[in-house]
Protein backbone atom coordinates (compact mmCIF):
# COMPACT_ATOMS: atom_id res chain seq x y z
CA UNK A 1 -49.55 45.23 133.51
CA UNK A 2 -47.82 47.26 136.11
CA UNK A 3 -46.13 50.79 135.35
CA UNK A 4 -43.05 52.50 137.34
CA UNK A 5 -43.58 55.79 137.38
CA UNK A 6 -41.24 58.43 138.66
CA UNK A 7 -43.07 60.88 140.82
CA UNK A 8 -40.88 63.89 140.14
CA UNK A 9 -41.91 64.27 136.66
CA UNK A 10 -44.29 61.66 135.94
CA UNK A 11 -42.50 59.64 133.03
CA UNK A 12 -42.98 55.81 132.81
CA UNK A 13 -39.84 53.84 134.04
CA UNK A 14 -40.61 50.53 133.25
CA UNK A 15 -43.81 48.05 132.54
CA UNK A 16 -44.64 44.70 134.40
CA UNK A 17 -47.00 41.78 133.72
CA UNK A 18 -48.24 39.91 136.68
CA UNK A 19 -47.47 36.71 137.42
CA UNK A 20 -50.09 33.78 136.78
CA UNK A 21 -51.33 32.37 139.44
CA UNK A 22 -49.57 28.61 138.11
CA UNK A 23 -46.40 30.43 137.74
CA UNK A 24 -46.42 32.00 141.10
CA UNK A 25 -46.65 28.10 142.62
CA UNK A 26 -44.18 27.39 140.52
CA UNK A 27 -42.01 29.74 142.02
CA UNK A 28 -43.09 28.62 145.56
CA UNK A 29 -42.18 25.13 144.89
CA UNK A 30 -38.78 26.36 143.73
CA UNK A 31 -37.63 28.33 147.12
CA UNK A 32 -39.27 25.28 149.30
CA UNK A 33 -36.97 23.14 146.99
CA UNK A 34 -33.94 25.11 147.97
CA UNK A 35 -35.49 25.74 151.83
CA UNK A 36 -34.90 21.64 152.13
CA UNK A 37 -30.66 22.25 150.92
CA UNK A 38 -30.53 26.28 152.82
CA UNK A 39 -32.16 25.43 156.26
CA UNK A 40 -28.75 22.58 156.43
CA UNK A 41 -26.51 25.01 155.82
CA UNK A 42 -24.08 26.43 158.69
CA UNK A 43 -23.68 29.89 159.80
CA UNK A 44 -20.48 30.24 158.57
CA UNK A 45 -22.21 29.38 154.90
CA UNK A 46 -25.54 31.86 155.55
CA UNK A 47 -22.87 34.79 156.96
CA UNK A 48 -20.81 34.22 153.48
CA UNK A 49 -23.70 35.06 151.29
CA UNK A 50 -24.68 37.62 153.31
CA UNK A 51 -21.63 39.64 153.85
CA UNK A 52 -21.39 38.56 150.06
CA UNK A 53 -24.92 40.66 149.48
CA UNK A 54 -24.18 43.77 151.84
CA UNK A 55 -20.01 44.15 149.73
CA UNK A 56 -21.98 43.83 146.55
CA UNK A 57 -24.83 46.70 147.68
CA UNK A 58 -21.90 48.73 148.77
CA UNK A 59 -20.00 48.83 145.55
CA UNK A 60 -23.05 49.26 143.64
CA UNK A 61 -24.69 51.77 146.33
CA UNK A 62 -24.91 54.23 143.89
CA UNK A 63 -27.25 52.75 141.38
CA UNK A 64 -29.42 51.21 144.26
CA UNK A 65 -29.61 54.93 145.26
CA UNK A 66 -30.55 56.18 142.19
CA UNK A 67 -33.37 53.68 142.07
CA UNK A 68 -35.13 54.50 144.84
CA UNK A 69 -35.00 57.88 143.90
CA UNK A 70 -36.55 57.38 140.48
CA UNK A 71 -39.47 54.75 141.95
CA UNK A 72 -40.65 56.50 145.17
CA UNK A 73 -39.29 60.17 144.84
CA UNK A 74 -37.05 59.45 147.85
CA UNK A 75 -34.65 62.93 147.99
CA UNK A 76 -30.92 61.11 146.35
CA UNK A 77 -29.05 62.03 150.17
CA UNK A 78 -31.41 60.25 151.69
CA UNK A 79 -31.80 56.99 148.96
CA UNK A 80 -28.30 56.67 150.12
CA UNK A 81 -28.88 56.83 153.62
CA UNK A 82 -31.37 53.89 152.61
CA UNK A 83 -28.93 51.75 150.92
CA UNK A 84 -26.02 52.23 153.70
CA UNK A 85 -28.43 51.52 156.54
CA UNK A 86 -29.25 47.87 154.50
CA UNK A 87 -26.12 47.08 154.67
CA UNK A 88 -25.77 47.52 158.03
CA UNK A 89 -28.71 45.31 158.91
CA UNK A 90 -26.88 42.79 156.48
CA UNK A 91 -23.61 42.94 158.52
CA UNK A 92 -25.27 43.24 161.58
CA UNK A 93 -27.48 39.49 161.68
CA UNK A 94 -24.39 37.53 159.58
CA UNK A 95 -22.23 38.78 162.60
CA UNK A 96 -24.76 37.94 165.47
CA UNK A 97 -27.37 35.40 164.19
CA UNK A 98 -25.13 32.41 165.67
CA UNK A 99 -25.11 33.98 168.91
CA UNK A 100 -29.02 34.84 168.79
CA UNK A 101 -29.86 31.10 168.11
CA UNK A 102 -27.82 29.13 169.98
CA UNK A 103 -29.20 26.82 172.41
CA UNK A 104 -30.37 27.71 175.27
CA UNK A 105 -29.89 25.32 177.99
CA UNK A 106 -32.43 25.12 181.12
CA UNK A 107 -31.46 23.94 184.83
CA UNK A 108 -34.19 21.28 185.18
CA UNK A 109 -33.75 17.81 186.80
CA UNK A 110 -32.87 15.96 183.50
CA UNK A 111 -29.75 15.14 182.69
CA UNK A 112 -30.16 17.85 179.92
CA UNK A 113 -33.39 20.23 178.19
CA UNK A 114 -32.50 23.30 176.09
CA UNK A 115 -34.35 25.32 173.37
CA UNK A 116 -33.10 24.40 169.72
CA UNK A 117 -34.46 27.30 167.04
CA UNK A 118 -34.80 25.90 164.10
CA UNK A 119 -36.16 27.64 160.52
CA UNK A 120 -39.96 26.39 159.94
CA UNK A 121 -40.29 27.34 156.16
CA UNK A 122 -41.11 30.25 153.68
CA UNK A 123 -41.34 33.56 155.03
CA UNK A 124 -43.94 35.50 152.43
CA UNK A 125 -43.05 39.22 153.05
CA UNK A 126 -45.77 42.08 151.89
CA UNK A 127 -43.39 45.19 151.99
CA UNK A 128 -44.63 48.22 151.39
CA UNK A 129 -43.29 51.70 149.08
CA UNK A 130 -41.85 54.40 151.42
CA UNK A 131 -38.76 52.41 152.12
CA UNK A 132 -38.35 50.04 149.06
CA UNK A 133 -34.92 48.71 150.17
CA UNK A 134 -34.60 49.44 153.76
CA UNK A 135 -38.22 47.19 154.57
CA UNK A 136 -37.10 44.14 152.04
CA UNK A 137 -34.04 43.89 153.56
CA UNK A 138 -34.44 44.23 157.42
CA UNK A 139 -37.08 41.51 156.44
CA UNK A 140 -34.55 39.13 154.79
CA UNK A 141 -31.62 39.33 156.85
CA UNK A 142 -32.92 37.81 160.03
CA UNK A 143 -34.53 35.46 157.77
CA UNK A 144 -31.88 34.03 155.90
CA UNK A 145 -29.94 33.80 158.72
CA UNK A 146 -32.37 31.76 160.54
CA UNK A 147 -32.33 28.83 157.81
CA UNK A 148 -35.41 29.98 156.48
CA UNK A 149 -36.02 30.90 152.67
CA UNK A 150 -38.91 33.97 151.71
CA UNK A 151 -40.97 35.26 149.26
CA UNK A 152 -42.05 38.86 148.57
CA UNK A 153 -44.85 40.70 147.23
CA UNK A 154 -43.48 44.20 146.81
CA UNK A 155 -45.76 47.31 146.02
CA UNK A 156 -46.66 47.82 142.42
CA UNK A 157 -44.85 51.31 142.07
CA UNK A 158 -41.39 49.86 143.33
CA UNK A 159 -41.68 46.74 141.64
CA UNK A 160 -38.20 47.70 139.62
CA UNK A 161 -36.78 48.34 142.98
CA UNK A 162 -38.13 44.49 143.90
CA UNK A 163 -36.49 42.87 140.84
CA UNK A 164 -32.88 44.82 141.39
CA UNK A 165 -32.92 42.79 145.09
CA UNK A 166 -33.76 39.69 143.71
CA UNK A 167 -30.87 40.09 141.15
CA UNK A 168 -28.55 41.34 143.95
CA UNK A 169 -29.09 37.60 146.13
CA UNK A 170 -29.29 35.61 142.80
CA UNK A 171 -25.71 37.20 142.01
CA UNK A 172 -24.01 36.97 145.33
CA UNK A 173 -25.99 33.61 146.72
CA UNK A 174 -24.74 29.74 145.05
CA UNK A 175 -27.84 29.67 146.27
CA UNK A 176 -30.57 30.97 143.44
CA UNK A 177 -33.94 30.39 144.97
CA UNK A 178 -33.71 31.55 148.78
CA UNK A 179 -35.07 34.68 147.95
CA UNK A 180 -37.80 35.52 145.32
CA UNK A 181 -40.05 38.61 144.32
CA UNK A 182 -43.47 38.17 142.83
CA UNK A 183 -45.22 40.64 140.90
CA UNK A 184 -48.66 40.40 141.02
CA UNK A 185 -51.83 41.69 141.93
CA UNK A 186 -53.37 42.30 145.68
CA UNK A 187 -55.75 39.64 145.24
CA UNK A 188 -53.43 36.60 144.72
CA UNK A 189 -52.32 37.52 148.16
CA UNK A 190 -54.76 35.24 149.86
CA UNK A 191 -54.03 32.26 147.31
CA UNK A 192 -50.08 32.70 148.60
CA UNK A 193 -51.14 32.57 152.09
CA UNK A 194 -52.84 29.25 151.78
CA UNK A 195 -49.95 27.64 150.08
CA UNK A 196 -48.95 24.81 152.46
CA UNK A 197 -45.16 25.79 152.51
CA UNK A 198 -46.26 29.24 153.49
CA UNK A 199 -45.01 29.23 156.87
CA UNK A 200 -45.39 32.39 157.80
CA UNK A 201 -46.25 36.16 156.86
CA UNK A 202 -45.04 39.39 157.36
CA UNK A 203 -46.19 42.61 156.48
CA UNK A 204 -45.47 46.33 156.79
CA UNK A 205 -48.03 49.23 155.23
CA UNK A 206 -51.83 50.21 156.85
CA UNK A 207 -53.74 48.93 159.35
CA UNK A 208 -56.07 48.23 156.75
CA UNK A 209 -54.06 45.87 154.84
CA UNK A 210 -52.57 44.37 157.83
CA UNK A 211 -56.24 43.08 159.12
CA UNK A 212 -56.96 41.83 156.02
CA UNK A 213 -53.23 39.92 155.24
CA UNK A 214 -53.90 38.95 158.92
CA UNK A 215 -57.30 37.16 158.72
CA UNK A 216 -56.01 35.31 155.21
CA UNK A 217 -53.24 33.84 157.62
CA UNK A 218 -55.06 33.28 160.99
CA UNK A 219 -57.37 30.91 159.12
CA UNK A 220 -54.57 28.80 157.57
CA UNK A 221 -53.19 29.41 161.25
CA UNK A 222 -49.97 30.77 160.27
CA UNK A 223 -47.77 33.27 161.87
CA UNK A 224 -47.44 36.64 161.13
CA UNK A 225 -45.70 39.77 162.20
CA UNK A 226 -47.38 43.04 161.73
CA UNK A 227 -46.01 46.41 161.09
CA UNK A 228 -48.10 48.97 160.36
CA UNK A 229 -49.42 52.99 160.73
CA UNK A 230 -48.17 55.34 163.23
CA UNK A 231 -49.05 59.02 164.36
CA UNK A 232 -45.81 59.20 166.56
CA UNK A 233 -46.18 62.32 169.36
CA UNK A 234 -42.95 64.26 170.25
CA UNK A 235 -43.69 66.30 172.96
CA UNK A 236 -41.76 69.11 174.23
CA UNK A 237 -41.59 70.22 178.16
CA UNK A 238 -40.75 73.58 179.13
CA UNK A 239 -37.75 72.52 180.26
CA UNK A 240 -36.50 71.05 176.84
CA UNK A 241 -33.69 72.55 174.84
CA UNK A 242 -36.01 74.45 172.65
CA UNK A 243 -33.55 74.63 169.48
CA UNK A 244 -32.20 71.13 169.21
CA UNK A 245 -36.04 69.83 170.18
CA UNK A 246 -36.61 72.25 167.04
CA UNK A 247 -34.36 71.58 164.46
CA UNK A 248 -34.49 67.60 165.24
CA UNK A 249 -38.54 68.30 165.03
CA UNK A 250 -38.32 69.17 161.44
CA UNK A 251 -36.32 66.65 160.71
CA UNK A 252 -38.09 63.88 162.81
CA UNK A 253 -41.20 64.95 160.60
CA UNK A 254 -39.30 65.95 157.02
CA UNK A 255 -37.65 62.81 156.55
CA UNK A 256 -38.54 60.54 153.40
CA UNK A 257 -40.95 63.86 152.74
CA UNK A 258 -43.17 62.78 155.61
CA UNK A 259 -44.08 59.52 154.50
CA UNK A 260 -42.68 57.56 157.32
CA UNK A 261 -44.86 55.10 159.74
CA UNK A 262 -42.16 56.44 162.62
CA UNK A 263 -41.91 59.86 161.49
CA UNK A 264 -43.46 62.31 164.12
CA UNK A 265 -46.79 63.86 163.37
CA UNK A 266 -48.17 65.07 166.43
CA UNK A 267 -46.19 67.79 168.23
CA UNK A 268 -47.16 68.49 171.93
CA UNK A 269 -45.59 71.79 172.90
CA UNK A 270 -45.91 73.41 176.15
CA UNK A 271 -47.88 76.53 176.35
CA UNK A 272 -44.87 78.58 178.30
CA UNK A 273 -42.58 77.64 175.28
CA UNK A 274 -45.41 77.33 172.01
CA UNK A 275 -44.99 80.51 170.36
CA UNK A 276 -40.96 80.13 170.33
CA UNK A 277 -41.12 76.89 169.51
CA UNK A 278 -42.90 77.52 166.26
CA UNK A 279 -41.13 80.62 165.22
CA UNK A 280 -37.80 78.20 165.59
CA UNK A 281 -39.57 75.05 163.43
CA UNK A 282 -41.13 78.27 160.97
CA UNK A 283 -37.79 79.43 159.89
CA UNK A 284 -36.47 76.28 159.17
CA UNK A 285 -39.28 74.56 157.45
CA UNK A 286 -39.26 77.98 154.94
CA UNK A 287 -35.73 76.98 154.24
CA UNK A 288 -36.20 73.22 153.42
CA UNK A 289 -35.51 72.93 149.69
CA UNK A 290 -38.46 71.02 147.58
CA UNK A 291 -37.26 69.39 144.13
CA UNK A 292 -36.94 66.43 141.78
CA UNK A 293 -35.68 63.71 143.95
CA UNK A 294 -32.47 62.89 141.71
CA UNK A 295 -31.12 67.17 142.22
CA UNK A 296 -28.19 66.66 145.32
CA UNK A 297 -30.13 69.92 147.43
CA UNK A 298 -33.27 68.42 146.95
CA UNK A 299 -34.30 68.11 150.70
CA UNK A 300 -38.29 67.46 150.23
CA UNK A 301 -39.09 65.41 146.96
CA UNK A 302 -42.39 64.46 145.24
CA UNK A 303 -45.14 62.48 147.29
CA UNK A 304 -44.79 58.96 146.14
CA UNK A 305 -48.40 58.41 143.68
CA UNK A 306 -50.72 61.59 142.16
CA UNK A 307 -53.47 60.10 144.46
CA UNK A 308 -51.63 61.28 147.77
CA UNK A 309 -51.71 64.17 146.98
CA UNK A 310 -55.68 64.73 147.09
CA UNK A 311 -55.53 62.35 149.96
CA UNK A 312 -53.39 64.89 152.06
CA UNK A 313 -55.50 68.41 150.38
CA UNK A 314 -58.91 66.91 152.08
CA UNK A 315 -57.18 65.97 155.46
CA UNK A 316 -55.61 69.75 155.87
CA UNK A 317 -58.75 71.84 154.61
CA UNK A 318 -60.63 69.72 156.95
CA UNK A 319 -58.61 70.97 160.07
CA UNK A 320 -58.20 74.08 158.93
CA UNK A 321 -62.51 74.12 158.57
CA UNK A 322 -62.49 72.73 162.22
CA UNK A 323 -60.21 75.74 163.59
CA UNK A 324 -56.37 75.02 162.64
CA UNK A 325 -54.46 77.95 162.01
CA UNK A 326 -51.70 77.32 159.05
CA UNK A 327 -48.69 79.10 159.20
CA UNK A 328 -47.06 78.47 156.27
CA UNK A 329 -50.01 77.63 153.29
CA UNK A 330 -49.96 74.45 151.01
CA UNK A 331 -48.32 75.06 147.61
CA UNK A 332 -49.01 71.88 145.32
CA UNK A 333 -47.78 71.59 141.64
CA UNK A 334 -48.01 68.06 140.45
CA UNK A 335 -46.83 65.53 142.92
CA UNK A 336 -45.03 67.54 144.39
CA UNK A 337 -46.67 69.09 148.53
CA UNK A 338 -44.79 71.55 150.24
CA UNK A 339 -44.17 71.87 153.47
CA UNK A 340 -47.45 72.83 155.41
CA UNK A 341 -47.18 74.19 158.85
CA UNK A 342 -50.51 73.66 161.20
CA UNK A 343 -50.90 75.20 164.86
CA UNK A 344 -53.67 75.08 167.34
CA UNK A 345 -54.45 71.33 166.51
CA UNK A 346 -56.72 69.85 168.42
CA UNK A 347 -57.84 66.30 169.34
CA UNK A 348 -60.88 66.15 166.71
CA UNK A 349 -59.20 67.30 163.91
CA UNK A 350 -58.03 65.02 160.82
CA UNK A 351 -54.49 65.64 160.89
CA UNK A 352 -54.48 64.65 164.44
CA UNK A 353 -56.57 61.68 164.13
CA UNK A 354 -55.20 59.99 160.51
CA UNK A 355 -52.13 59.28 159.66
CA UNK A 356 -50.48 62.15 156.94
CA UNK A 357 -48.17 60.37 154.74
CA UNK A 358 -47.14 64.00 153.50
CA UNK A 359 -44.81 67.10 154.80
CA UNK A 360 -47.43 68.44 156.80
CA UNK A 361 -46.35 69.69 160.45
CA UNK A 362 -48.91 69.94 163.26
CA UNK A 363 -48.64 71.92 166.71
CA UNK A 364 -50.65 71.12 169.71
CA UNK A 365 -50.52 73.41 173.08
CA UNK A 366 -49.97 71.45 175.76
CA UNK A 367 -50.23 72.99 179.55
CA UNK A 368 -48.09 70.29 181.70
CA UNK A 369 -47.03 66.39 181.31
CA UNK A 370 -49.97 65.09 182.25
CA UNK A 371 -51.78 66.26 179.88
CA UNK A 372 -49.18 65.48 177.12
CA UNK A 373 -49.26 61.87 178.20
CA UNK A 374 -53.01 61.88 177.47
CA UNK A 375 -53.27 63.29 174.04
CA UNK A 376 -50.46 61.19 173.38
CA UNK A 377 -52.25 58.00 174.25
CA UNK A 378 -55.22 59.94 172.65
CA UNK A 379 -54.65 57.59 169.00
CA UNK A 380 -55.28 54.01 167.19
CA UNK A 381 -51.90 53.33 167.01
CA UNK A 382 -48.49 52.90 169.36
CA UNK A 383 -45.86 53.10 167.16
CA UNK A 384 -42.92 55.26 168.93
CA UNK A 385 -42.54 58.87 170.50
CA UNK A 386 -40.31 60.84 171.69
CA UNK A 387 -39.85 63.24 174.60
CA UNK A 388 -38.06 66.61 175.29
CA UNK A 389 -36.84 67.75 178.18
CA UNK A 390 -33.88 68.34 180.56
CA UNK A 391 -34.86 66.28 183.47
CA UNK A 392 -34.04 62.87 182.19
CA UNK A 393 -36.03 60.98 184.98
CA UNK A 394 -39.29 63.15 184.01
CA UNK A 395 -38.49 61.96 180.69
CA UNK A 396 -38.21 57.99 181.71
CA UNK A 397 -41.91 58.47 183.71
CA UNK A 398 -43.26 59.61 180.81
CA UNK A 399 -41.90 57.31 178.53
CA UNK A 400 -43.44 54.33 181.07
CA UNK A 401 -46.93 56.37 180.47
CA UNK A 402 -47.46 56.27 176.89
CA UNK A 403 -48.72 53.06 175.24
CA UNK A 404 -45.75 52.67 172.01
CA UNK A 405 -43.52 50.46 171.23
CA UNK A 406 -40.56 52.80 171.61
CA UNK A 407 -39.96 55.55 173.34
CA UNK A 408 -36.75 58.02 172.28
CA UNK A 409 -35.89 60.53 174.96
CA UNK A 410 -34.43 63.97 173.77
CA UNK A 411 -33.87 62.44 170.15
CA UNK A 412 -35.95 61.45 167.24
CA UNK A 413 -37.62 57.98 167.10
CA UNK A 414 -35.46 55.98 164.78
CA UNK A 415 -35.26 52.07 163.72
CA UNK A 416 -32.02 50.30 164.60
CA UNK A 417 -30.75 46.44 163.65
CA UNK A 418 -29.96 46.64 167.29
CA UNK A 419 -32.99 47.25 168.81
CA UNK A 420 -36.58 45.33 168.85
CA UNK A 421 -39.09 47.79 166.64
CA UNK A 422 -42.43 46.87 166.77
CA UNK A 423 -46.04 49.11 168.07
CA UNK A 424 -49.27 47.79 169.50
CA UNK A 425 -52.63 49.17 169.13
CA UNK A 426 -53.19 49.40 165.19
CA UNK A 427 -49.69 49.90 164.52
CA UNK A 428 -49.52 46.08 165.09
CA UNK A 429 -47.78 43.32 166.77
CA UNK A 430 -44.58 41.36 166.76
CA UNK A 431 -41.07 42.88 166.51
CA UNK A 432 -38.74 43.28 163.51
CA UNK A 433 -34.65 43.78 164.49
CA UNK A 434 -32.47 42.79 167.29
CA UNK A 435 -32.51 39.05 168.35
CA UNK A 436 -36.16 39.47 169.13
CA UNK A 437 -36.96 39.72 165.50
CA UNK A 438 -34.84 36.73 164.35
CA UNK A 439 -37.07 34.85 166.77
CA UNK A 440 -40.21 35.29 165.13
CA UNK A 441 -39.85 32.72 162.61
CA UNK A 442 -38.64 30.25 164.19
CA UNK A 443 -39.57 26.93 165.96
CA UNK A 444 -38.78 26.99 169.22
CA UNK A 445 -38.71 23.50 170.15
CA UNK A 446 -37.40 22.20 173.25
CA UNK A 447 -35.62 18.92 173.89
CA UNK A 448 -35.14 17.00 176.74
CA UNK A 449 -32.91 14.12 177.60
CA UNK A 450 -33.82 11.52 180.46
């Protein structure tokens, strides 16, 4: 039995049993059933459900909204935000997924070769909490489009959020079993994985769960894309624009309360500029507005589970043991963290070296580029970054220096259906988005004609 509890004031939403183990095969058999009819189908027919999904989520954005909110504590401005972006992702592969796997012909001395993608399967998706709808449905889109059918395991506290997608394709789809959400326990996981039509496996949440969901699948050698932690550096020259590289700062760390794998959490702020730097991102982390997630000013909302909560409490006193200075002091009631604002962070502290799923803001001096490229490589992961300054060129050579997989320049790292997203290190590998991502799970197969 699973409960839904909503973080702001720690009622029980809703109660789910687990699936069996018999009627989670079952429920495989069922979408490889419809995989054999859906993989047939034409664009034109995938881009009709599709556009069918994202006009449905639109009319109803409000009570997806609301959801999210209640679930995962996600501030109600920014549950919308959530919902409006899925639809975009929606409208974005039904619009270009013909064009992204087309053949692609080769000049060889044959009378003709190309590259034919073509869907391979099941897609099993492990999703993870912070983004309930945003994460299920980046991962569905390209997948759908592709021919292919999936499978999720969402996290237990969003399970609710889980079922309302499932109900949302069953509705708008003639097609009932192309996508399916499974409640059930982390340790049926593997079992899923070794299904033979399992074709491949996707994940997004720790590096920890990624090596394990990773090792189930390389021994069944099946694909997988992995996307997981970040600790995202935004560094700040002394030539920067020192209020927007501010106010986009608190923001670029804020969002989703801090419990974003993209969300900066390492600020690297030159020593000719650190002191105004911080009284600009002091005053406006004082005024961010901390509430019950459902309350329209609410601008920072509960942490997501009790347990973070601790989680975040050790990391902080721990720095602040090893020499961090806090500006503005912790005040925790419930679920519910402030804003925390750390300075004088250094390399060997734990807020510089783990990743804080919380609204905790850390400062690092910094005394030229060089040495903000090296504390910025100076981490497990490679997730994204970004980089402040006027001298766009400056920018660019840094951005080629730091080992992510993106780079923003003058403006906060953000994902985008447009564009490949995607880290290495132990943020992970593969890409989600853009044409890349519809590519991942799919066979590539080349044919050639004598």
């Amino acid at each position: 039995m699973f409960k839904s509890i909503n973080p702001s004031n720690g009622k029980v939403l809703d109660k789910y049993n687990a699936f069996s183990l018999s009627q989670i095969l079952c429920l495989i058999d069922d979408v490889n059933d419809e995989f054999l009819s859906w993989r047939n189908t034409s664009f034109k027919e995938r881009t009709k459900v599709l556009i069918a999904i994202a006009d449905s989520l639109k009319l109803d954005l409000e009570s997806h909204a609301r959801m999210i909110s209640l679930e995962m504590g996600k501030p109600i401005n920014e549950s919308r935000q959530e919902i409006e972006k899925s639809i975009w992702v929606l409208r974005y592969y039904a619009e270009y997924s013909k064009e992204f796997l087309k053949n692609e012909y080769i000049n060889t001395e044959y009378s003709e070769s190309y590259i034919k993608y073509e869907p391979i399967g099941i897609i099993f998706g492990v999703m993870p909490w912070n983004f309930p709808y945003w994460q299920v449905i980046r991962f569905l889109a390209p997948i759908l489009m592709s021919g292919n059918t999936c499978i999720i395991k969402h996290a237990p506290n969003v399970f609710g959020c889980s079922l309302r997608i499932e109900n949302l394709i069953k509705k708008n789809s003639p097609f009932k079993n192309i996508f399916k959400s499974i409640i059930c326990e982390e340790n049926k996981v593997e079992s899923i994985i070794k299904n033979k039509f399992i074709k491949g496996v996707s994940l997004t949440g720790s590096d920890r769960a990624g090596s394990i969901v990773a090792s189930y699948a390389a021994k069944e050698v099946k694909r997988t894309v992995l996307e997981l932690g970040g600790s995202d550096a935004f560094i700040v020259l002394e030539d920067a624009d020192i209020k927007k590289a501010s106010k986009t700062a608190v923001m670029a760390r804020f969002f989703n309360s801090g419990q974003s794998c993209i969300a900066a959490k390492r600020f690297l702020v030159h020593e000719n500029i650190y002191d105004d730097f911080i009284s600009n991102v002091e005053e406006r982390i004082k005024n961010l507005i901390v509430g019950d997630a459902l309350d329209e000013k609410t601008q920072i909302g509960p942490l997501a589970k009790i347990e973070f909560v601790d989680q975040i409490k050790k990391i902080v006193n721990l720095s602040l043991e090893s020499g961090a200075k806090c500006v503005i002091d912790p005040i925790i009631n419930n679920n519910f963290f402030h804003p925390v604002l750390l300075v004088d962070v250094n390399e060997s502290m734990s807020v510089f070296q783990e990743e804080t799923f919380a609204p905790v803001f850390c400062v690092s001096k910094i005394k030229n580029e060089e040495e903000a490229i090296s504390i910025a490589n100076n981490s497990k992961y490679g997730l994204g970054g970004s980089i402040w300054t006027s001298d766009i060129e400056k920018g660019k050579y840094i951005a080629s220096q730091i080992n992510t997989g993106a780079v923003f320049i003058n403006d906060m790292t953000k994902s985008d259906p447009r564009l490949p997203f995607g880290g290495v290190n132990k943020s992970g590998y593969g890409v989600e988005l853009s044409k890349y991502g519809i590519r991942e799970f799919v066979n590539m197969k080349t044919v050639v004609v004598k």
